[in-house]
Protein backbone atom coordinates (compact mmCIF):
# COMPACT_ATOMS: atom_id res chain seq x y z
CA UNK A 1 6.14 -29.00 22.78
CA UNK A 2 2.69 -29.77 24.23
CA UNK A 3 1.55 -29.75 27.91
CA UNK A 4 -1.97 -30.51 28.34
CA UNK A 5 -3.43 -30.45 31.74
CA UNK A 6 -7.29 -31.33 32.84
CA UNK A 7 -7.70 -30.34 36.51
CA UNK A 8 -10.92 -31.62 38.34
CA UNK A 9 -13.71 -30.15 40.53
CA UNK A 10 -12.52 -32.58 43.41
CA UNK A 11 -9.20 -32.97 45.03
CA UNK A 12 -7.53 -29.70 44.64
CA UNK A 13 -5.29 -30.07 47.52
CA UNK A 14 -4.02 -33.22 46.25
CA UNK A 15 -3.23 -31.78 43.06
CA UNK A 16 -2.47 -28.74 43.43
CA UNK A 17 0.84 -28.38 44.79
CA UNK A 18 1.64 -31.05 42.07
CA UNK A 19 0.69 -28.61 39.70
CA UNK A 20 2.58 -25.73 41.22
CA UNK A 21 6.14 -27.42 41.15
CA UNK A 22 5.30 -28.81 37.64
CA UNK A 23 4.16 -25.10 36.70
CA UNK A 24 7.44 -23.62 38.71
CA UNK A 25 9.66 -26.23 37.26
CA UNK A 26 8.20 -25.70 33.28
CA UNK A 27 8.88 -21.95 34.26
CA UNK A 28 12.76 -22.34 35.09
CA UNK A 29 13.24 -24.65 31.92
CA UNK A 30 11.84 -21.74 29.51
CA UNK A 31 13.70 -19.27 31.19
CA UNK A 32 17.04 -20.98 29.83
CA UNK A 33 15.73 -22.19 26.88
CA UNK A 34 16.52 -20.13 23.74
CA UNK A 35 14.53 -19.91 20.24
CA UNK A 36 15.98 -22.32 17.43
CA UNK A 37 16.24 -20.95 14.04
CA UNK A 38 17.52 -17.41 12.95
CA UNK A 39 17.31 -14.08 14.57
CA UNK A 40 15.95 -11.92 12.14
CA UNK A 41 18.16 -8.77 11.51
CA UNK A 42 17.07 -5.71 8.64
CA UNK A 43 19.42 -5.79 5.67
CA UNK A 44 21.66 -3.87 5.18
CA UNK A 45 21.53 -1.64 2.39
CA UNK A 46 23.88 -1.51 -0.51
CA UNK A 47 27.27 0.49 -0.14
CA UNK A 48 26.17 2.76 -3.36
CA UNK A 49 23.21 3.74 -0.80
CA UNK A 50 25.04 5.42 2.05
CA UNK A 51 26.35 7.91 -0.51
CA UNK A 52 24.19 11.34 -0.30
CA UNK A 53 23.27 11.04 -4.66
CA UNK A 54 20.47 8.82 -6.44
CA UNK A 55 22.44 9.15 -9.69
CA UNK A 56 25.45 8.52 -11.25
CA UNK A 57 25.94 12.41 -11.71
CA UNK A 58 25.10 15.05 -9.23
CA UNK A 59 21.98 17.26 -9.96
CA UNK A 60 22.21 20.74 -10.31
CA UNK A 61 21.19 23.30 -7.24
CA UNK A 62 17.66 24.37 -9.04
CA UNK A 63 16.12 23.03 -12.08
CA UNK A 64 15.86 26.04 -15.18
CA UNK A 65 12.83 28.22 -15.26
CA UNK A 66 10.68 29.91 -17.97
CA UNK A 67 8.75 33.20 -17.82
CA UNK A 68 5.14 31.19 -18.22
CA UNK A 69 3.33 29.53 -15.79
CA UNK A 70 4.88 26.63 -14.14
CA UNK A 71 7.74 27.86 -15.17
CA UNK A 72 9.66 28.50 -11.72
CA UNK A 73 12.93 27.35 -10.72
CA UNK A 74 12.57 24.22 -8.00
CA UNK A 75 15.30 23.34 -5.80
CA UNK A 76 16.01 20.54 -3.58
CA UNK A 77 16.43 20.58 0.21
CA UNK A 78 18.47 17.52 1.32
CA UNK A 79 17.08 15.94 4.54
CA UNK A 80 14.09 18.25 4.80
CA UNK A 81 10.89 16.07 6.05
CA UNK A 82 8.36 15.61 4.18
CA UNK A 83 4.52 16.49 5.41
CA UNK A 84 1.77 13.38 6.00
CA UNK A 85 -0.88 15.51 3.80
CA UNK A 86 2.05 15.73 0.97
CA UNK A 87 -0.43 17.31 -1.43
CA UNK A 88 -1.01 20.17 0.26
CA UNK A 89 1.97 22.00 -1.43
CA UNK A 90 -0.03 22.01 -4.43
CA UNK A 91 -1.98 24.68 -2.62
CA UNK A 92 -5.69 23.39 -3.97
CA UNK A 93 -8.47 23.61 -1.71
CA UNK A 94 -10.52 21.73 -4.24
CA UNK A 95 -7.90 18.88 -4.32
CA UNK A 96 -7.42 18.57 -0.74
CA UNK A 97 -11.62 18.26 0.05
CA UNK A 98 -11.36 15.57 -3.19
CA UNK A 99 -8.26 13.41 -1.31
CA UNK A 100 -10.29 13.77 2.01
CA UNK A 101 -13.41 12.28 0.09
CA UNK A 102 -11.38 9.34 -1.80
CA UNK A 103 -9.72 8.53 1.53
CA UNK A 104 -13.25 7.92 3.15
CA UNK A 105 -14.86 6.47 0.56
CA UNK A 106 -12.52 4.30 -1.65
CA UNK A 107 -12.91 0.48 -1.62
CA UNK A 108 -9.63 -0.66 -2.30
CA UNK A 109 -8.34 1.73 0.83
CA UNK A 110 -11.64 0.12 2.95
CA UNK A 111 -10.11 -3.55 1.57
CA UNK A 112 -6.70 -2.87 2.68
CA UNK A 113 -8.15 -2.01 6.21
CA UNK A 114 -10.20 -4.99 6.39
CA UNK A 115 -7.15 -6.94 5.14
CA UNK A 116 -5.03 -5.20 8.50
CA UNK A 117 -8.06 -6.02 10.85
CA UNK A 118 -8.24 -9.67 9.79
CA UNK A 119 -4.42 -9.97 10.20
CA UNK A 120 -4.47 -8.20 13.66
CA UNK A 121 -7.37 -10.84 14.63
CA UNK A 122 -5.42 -13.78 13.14
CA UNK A 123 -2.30 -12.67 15.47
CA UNK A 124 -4.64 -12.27 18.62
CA UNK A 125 -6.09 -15.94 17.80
CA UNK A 126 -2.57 -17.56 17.69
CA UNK A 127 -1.58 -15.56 20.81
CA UNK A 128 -4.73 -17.00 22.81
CA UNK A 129 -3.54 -20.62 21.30
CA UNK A 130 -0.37 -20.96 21.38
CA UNK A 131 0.89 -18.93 24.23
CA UNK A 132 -1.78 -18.75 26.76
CA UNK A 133 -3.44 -21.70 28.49
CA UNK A 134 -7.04 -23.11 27.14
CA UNK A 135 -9.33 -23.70 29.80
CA UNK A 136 -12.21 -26.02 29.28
CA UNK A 137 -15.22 -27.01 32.10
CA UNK A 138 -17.35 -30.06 30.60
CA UNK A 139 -20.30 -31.58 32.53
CA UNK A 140 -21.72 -34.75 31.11
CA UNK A 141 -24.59 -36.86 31.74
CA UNK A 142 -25.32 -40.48 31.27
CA UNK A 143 -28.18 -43.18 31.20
CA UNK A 144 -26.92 -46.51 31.04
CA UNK A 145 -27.52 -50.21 32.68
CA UNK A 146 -25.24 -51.82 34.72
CA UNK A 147 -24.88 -55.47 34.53
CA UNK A 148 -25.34 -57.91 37.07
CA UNK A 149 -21.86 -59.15 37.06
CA UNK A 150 -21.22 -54.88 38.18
CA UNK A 151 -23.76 -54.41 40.48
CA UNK A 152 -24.13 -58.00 41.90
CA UNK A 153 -27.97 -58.09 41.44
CA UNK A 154 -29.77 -60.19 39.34
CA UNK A 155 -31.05 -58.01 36.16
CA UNK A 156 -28.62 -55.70 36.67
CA UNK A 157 -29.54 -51.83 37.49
CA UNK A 158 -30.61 -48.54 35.45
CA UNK A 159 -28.10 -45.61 36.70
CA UNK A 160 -27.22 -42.24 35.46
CA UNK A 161 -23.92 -40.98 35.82
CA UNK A 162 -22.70 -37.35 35.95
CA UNK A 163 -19.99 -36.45 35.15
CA UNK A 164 -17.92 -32.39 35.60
CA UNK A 165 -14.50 -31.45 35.27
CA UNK A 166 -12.10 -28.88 33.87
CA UNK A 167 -9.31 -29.23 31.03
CA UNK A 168 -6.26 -27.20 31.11
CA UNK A 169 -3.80 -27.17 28.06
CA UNK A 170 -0.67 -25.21 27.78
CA UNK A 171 1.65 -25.66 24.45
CA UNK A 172 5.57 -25.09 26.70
CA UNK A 173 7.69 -23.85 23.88
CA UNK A 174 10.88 -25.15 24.81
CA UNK A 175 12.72 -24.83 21.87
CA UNK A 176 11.11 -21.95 20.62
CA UNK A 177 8.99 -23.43 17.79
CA UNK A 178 5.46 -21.23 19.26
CA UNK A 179 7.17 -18.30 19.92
CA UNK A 180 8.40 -18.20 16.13
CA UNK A 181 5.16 -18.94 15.05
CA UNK A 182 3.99 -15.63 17.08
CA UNK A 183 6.95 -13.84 15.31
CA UNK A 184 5.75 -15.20 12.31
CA UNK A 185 2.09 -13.83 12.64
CA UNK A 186 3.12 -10.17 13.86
CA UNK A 187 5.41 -9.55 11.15
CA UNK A 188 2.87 -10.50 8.85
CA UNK A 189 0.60 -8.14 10.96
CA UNK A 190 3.46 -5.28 10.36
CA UNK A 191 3.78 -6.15 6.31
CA UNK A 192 -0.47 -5.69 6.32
CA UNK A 193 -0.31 -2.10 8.16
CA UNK A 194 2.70 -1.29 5.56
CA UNK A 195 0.53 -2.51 2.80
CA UNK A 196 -2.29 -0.45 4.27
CA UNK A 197 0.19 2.61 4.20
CA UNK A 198 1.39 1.57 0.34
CA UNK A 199 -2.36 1.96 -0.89
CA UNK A 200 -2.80 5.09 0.77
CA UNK A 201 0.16 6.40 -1.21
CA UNK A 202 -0.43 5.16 -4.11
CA UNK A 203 -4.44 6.03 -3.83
CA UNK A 204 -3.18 10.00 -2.66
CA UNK A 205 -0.28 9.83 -6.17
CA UNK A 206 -3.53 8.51 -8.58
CA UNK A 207 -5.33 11.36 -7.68
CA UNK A 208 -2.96 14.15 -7.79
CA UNK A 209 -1.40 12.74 -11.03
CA UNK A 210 -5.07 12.15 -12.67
CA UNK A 211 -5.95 15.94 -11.25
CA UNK A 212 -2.49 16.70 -12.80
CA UNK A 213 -3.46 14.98 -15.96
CA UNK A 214 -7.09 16.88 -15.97
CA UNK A 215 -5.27 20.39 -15.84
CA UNK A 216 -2.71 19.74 -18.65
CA UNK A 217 -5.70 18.17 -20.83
CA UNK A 218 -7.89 21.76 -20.20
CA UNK A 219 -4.81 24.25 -20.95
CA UNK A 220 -4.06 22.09 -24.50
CA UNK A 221 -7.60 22.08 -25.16
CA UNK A 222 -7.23 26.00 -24.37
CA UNK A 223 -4.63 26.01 -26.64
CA UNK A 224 -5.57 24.35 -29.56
CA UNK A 225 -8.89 26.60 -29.31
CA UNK A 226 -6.61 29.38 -29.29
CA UNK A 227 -5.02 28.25 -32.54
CA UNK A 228 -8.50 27.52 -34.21
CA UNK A 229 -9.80 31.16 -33.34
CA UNK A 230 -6.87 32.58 -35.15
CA UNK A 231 -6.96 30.21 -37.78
CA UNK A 232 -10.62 30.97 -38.14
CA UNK A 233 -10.26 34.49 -38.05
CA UNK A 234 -7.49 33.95 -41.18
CA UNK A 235 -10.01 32.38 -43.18
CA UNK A 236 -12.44 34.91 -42.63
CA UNK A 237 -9.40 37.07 -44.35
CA UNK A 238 -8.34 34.97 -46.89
CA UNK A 239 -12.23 34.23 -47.98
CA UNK A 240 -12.94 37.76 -48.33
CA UNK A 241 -9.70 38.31 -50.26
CA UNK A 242 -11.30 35.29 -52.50
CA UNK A 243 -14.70 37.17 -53.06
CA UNK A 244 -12.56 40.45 -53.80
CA UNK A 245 -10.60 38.60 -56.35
CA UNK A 246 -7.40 39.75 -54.41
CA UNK A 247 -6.27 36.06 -53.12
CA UNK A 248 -6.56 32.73 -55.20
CA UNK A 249 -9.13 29.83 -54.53
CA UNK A 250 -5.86 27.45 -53.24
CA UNK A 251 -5.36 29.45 -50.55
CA UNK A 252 -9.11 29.50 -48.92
CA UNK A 253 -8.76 25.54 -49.78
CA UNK A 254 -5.61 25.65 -48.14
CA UNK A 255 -6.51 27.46 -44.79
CA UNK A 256 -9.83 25.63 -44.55
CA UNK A 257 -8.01 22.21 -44.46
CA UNK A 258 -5.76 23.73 -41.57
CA UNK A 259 -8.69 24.33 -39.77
CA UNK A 260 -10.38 21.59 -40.23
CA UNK A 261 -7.14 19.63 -38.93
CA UNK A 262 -6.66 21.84 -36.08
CA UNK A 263 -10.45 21.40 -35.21
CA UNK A 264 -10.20 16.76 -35.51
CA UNK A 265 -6.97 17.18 -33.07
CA UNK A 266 -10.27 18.54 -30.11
CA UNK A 267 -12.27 15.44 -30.19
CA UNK A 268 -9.44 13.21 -28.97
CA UNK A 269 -8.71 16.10 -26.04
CA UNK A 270 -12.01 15.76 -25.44
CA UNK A 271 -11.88 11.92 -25.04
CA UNK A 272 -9.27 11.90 -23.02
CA UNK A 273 -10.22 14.66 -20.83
CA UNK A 274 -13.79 12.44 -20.14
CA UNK A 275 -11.75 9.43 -19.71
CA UNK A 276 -9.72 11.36 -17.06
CA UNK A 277 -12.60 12.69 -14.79
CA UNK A 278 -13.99 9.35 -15.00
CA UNK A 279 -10.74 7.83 -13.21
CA UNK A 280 -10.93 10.74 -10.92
CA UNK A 281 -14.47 9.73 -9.92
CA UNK A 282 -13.46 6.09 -9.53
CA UNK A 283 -10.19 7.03 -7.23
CA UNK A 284 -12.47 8.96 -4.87
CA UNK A 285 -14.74 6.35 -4.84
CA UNK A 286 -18.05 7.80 -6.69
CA UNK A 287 -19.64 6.71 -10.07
CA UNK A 288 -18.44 8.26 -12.70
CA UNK A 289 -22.58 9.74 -13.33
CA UNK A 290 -22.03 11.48 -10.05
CA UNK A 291 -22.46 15.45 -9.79
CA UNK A 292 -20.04 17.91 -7.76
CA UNK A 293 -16.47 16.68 -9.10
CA UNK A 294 -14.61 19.71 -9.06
CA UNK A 295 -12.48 20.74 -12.08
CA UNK A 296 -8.84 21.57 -12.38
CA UNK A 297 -6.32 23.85 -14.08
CA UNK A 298 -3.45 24.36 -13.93
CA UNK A 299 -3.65 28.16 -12.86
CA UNK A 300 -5.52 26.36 -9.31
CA UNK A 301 -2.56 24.69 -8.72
CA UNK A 302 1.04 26.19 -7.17
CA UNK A 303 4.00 24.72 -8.54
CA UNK A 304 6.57 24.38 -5.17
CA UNK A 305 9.97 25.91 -5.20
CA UNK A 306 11.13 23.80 -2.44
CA UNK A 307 11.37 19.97 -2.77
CA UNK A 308 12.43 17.84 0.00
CA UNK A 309 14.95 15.24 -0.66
CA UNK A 310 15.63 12.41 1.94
CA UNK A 311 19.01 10.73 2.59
CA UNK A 312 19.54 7.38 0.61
CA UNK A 313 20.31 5.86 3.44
CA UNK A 314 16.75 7.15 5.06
CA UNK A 315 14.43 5.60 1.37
CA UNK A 316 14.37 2.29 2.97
CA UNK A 317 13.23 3.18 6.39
CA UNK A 318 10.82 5.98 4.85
CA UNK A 319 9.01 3.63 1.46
CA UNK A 320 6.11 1.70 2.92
CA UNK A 321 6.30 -1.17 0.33
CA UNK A 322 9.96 -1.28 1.17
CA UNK A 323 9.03 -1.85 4.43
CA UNK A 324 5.94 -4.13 4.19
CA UNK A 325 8.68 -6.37 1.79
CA UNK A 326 11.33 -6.35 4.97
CA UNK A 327 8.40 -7.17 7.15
CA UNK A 328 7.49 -10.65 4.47
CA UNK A 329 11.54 -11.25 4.54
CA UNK A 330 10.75 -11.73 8.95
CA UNK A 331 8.32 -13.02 8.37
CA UNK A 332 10.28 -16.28 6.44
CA UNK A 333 12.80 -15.76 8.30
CA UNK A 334 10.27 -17.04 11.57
CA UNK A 335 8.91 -19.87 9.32
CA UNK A 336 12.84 -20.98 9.18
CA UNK A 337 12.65 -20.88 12.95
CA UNK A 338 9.59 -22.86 13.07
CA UNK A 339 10.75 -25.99 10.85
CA UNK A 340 14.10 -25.69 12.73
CA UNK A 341 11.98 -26.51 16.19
CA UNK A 342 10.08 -29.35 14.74
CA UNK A 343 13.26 -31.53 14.48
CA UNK A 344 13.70 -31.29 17.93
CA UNK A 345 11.63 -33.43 20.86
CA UNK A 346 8.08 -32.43 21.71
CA UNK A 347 7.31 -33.02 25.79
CA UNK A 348 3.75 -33.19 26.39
CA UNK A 349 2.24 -32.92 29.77
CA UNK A 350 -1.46 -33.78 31.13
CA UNK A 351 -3.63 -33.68 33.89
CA UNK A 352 -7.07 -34.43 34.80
CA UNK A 353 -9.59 -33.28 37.78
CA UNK A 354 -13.21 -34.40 38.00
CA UNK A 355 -15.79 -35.92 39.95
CA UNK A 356 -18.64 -38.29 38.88
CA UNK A 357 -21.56 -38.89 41.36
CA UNK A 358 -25.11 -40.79 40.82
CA UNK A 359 -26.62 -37.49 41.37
CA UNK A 360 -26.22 -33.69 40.80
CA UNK A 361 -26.54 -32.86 43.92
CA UNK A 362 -23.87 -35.41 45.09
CA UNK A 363 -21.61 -34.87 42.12
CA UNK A 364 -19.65 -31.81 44.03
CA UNK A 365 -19.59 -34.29 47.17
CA UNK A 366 -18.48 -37.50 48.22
CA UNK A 367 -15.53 -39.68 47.25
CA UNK A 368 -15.76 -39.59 43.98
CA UNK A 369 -13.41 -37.22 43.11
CA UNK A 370 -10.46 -38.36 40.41
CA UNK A 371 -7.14 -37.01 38.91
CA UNK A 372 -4.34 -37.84 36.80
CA UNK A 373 -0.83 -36.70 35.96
CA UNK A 374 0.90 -37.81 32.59
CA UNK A 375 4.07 -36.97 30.69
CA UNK A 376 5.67 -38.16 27.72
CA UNK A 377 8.37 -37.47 25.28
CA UNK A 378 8.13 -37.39 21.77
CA UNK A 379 11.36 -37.58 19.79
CA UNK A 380 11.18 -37.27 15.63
CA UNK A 381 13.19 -40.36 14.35
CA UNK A 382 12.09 -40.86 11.23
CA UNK A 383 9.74 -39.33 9.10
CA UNK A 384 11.03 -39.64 5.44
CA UNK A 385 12.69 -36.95 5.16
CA UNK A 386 9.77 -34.89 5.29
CA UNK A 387 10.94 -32.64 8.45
CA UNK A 388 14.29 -31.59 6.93
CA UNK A 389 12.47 -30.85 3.39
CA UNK A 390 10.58 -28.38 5.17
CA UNK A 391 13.16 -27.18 6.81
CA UNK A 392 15.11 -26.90 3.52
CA UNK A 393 11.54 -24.91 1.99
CA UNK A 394 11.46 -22.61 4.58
CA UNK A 395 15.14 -21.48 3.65
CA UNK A 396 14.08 -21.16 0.27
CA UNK A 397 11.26 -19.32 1.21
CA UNK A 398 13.60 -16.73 3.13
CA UNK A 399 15.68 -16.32 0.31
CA UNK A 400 12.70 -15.99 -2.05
CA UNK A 401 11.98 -12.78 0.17
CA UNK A 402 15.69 -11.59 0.77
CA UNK A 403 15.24 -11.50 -3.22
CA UNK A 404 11.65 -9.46 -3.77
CA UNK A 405 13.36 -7.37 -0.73
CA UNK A 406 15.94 -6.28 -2.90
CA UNK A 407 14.22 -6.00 -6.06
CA UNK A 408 11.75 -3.59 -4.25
CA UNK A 409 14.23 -1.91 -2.97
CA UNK A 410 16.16 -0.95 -6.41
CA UNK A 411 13.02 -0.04 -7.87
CA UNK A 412 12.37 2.68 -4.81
CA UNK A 413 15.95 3.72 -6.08
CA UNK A 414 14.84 3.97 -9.40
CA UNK A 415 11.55 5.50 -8.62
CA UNK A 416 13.62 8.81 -6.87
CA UNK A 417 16.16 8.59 -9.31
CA UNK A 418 13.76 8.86 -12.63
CA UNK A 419 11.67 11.27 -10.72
CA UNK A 420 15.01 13.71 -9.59
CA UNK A 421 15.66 13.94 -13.36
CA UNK A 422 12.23 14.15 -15.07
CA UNK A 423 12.46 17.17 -13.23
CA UNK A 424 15.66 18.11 -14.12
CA UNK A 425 14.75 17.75 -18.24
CA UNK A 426 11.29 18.87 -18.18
CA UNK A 427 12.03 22.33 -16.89
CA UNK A 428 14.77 22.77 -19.10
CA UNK A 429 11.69 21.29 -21.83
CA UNK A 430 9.70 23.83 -20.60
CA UNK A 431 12.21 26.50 -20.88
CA UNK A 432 13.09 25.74 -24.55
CA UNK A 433 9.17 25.12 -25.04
CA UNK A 434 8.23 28.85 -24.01
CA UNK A 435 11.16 30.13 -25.82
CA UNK A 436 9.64 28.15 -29.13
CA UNK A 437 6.22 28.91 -28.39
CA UNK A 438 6.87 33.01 -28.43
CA UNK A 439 9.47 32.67 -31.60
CA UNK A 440 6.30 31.13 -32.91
CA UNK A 441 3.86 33.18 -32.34
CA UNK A 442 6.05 36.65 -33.24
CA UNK A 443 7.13 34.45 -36.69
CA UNK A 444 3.30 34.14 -36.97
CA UNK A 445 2.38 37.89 -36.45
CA UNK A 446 5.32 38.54 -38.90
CA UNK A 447 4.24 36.19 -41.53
CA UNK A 448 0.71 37.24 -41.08
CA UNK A 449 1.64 40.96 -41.57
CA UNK A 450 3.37 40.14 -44.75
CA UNK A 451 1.35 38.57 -46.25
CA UNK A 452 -1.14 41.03 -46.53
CA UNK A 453 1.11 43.08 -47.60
CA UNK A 454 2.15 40.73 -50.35
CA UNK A 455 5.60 40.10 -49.07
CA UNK A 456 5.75 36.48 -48.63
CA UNK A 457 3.89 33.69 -50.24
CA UNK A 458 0.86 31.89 -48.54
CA UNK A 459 2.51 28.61 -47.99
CA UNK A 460 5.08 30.58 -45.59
CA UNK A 461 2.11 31.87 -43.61
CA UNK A 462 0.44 28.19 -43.59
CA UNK A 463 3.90 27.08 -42.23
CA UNK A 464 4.15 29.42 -39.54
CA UNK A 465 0.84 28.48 -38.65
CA UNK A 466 1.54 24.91 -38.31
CA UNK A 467 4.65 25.80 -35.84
CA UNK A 468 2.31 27.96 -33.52
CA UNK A 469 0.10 25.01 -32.96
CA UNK A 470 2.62 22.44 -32.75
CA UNK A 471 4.75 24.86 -30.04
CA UNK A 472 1.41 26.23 -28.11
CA UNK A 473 0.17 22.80 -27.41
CA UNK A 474 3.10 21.49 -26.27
CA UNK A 475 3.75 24.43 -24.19
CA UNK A 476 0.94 23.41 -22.46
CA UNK A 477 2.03 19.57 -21.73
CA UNK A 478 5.15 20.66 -20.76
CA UNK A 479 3.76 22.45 -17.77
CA UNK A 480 1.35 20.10 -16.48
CA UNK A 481 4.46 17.76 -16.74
CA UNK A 482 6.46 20.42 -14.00
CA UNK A 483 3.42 19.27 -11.85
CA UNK A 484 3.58 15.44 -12.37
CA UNK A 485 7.07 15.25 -11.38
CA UNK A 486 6.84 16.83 -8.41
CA UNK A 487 4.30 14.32 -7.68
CA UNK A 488 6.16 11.70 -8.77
CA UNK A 489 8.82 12.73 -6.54
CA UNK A 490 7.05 13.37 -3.00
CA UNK A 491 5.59 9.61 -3.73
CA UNK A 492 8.16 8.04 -4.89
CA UNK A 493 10.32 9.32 -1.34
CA UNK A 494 7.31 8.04 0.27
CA UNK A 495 4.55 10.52 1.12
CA UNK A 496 5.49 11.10 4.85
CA UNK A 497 3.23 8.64 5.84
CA UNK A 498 5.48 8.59 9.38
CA UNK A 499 4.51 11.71 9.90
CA UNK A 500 0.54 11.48 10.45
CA UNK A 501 -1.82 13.79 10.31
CA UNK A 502 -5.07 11.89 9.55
CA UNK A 503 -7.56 14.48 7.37
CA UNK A 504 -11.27 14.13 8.67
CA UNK A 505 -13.24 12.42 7.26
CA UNK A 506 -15.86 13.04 4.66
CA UNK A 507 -19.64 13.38 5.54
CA UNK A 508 -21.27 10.35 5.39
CA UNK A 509 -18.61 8.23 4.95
CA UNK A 510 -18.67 4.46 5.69
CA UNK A 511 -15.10 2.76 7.30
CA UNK A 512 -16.30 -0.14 8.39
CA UNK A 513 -19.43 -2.49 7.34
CA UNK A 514 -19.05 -4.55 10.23
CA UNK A 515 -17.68 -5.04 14.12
């Protein structure tokens, strides 16, 4: 529905109670008039949901722990909160300053931002359209000749006319068609500041993971050095046993190959531990040829023996790209709204004000004052087909989003789920791990022993060898691996972006390029 109104200089008190009852009436009408289409309402969330487990089997109280670092027992706290600055339990000064640069400086957080701002704009434009009244003043001039049938003199006459008045337009939403459009536009305005909050998350998870990832890459680079010393230092052994004539040729050839194999597994640590700053640059938004990107280990970070674990029934209301996926599902659910009001008649309204005199001076003066009142009613009859088809599209389009709603929302369930019990298995990896790793290394020591005493063969020293390695390397990923999954976990429950606590910002950090 469309009322358009165009109120003159001249003649107000003609008009304007005209104007009032029309305005008064139009007023009354709304106030009865309900929006077509559905009322949006949140889904509800599966029955499995309002249970108090993520799995199909409870977890234990505390995950197993090992006597080696990383090795502490983690238990879960059911309902605890969980901080805005989530990382901080990781207890790294030098991973907090890194977040507080990347959250400053990253492009794809400034784009998602920009993305809210234009959406928030977009809203505010609608609003100013749709809702509110346009005014418009126009004054016009014109140079024309009259002819002498108009002005009764032979020749005719040269005048110029001027022209002012003001337009007033006002869309009346009578059967709620502009105020679903509005509905429309602000939940797309919520699913862009959810969005905004689902980068953030994801931006804070890269980093911690990739700082994760840089830590477990320096201890098995530690370790496999560790491995090569020892092997080296066998050598040394073996190769003056050789000179001596107390040790055969086979078994220098034989140790030199281990090292050798030992020292090709360093260059493809080394690879990936390049590969994994340069992400880390990227994520805080620096070149990867920039200086001052701090290092991490895995003896700078604290593993936490607390882990909060929301309610199922809370995930939904607490995952931001849950929420920014409810927010598209209102979104379509307006649109329904909106092709549901365009079956129905449009009313438009008009009225015009103005004055036109032969001069400026006279133009606010004199009888030349005019107005108009019109109304008219438009009712769709036929317009093959094409109304109810879009009708029938935006019900689709509802039900397109009902189904990404719930496919988000069973991957959130999986996302807790696999992260509950990769924490679960890994510490009871890590347990088994240390317990291999020291068997190892006490086999080794034994084997080592004996064999210079002559009590076991070379090949059972070369074997004992290749377990150390094997078990002190893997050690090693199994405790940056503690570390992921408690990542995992605090971002797959969400972050506690509700809860914020917005970290300063960097020096010399850019947010916005433009006003």
């Amino acid at each position: 529905m469309k009322i358009s109104c165009i109120i003159p200089l001249q003649a107000r008190r003609t008009v304007a109670p005209v104007l009032t009852t029309l305005g008064l009436s139009l007023a009354l009408a709304l106030a009865g008039c309900a929006a077509v289409g559905p009322d949006f309402k949140p889904p509800d969330l599966p029955a499995a949901a309002q249970g108090a487990d993520y799995t199909a089997t409870p977890l234990p109280a505390r995950t197993a722990q090992a006597p080696v670092e990383g090795g502490a027992a983690q238990q879960w706290v059911a309902g605890a909160d969980i901080p805005a600055q989530w990382w901080s339990v990781f207890q790294s000064t030098a991973l907090d300053a890194l977040i507080r640069e990347a959250l400053a400086r990253s492009p794809t957080l400034a784009a998602a931002q920009a993305t809210l701002r234009q959406a928030q704009e977009g809203l505010a434009a609608q609003q100013g359209k749709l809702a509110l009244p346009s005014v418009d003043a126009q004054l016009g001039a014109q140079r024309e000749r009259a002819s002498a049938v108009q002005t009764q003199k032979a020749g005719g006459q040269l005048l110029t006319l001027f022209n002012a008045q003001v337009n007033v337009s006002y869309n009346v939403d009578l059967f709620g068609g502009v105020r679903r459009q509005l509905e429309g536009a602000q939940a797309q305005v919520d699913a862009q500041r959810l969005q905004l909050e689902a980068t953030q998350l994801m931006l804070t998870g890269n980093l911690v993971t990739t700082a994760i990832r840089e830590a477990g890459l320096r201890a098995q680079i530690k370790a496999a050095r560790e491995v090569l010393q020892a092997q080296q230092d066998q050598l040394d052994i073996l190769q003056k046993q050789f000179d001596t004539g107390a040790t055969a040729q086979s078994a220098v050839l034989a140790q030199q190959a281990q090292v050798a194999q030992t020292q090709a597994t360093l260059p493809a640590l080394d690879k990936a531990l390049a590969q994994t700053r340069h992400q880390l640059a990227v994520y805080a938004g620096r070149l990867p040829s920039e200086p001052g990107l701090p290092e991490f280990a895995l003896a700078d970070l604290t593993l936490p023996p607390s882990l909060p674990l929301s309610l199922p029934s809370e995930l939904a209301r607490q995952r931001p790209d849950v929420r920014a996926a409810e927010a598209l599902l209102h979104q379509a659910s307006a649109q329904v709204g909106v092709a549901t009001a365009n079956l129905y008649p449009q009313i438009q309204l008009s009225a015009s004000l103005g004055s036109t005199a032969l001069t400026v001076g006279d133009l606010f003066k004199g009888p030349w004052a005019f107005w108009s009142l019109a109304g008219g009613l438009v009712q769709p009859l036929f317009h093959g087909d094409a109304l109810q088809a879009q009708r029938r599209a935006a019900v689709a389009g509802f039900d397109a989003a009902a189904a990404q709603y719930q496919g988000t929302l069973l991957v959130a369930f999986q996302n807790v789920a696999d992260a509950l019990r990769a924490l679960q298995f890994d510490a009871d990896t890590l347990a088994a791990q240390a317990q291999a790793e020291t068997a190892a290394r006490q086999s080794l020591q034994i084997s080592t022993a004996q064999y210079q005493n002559g009590a076991v063969s070379y090949v059972q020293l070369l074997s004992a060898q290749q377990a150390w390695l094997q078990t002190h390397t893997a050690l090693a990923q199994a405790q940056a691996a503690r570390y992921a999954d408690t990542a995992a976990l605090f971002q797959a429950l969400g972050g506690g972006w509700w809860n914020p606590a917005a970290p300063p910002e960097a020096p010399g950090a850019v947010v916005s390029q433009q006003k």
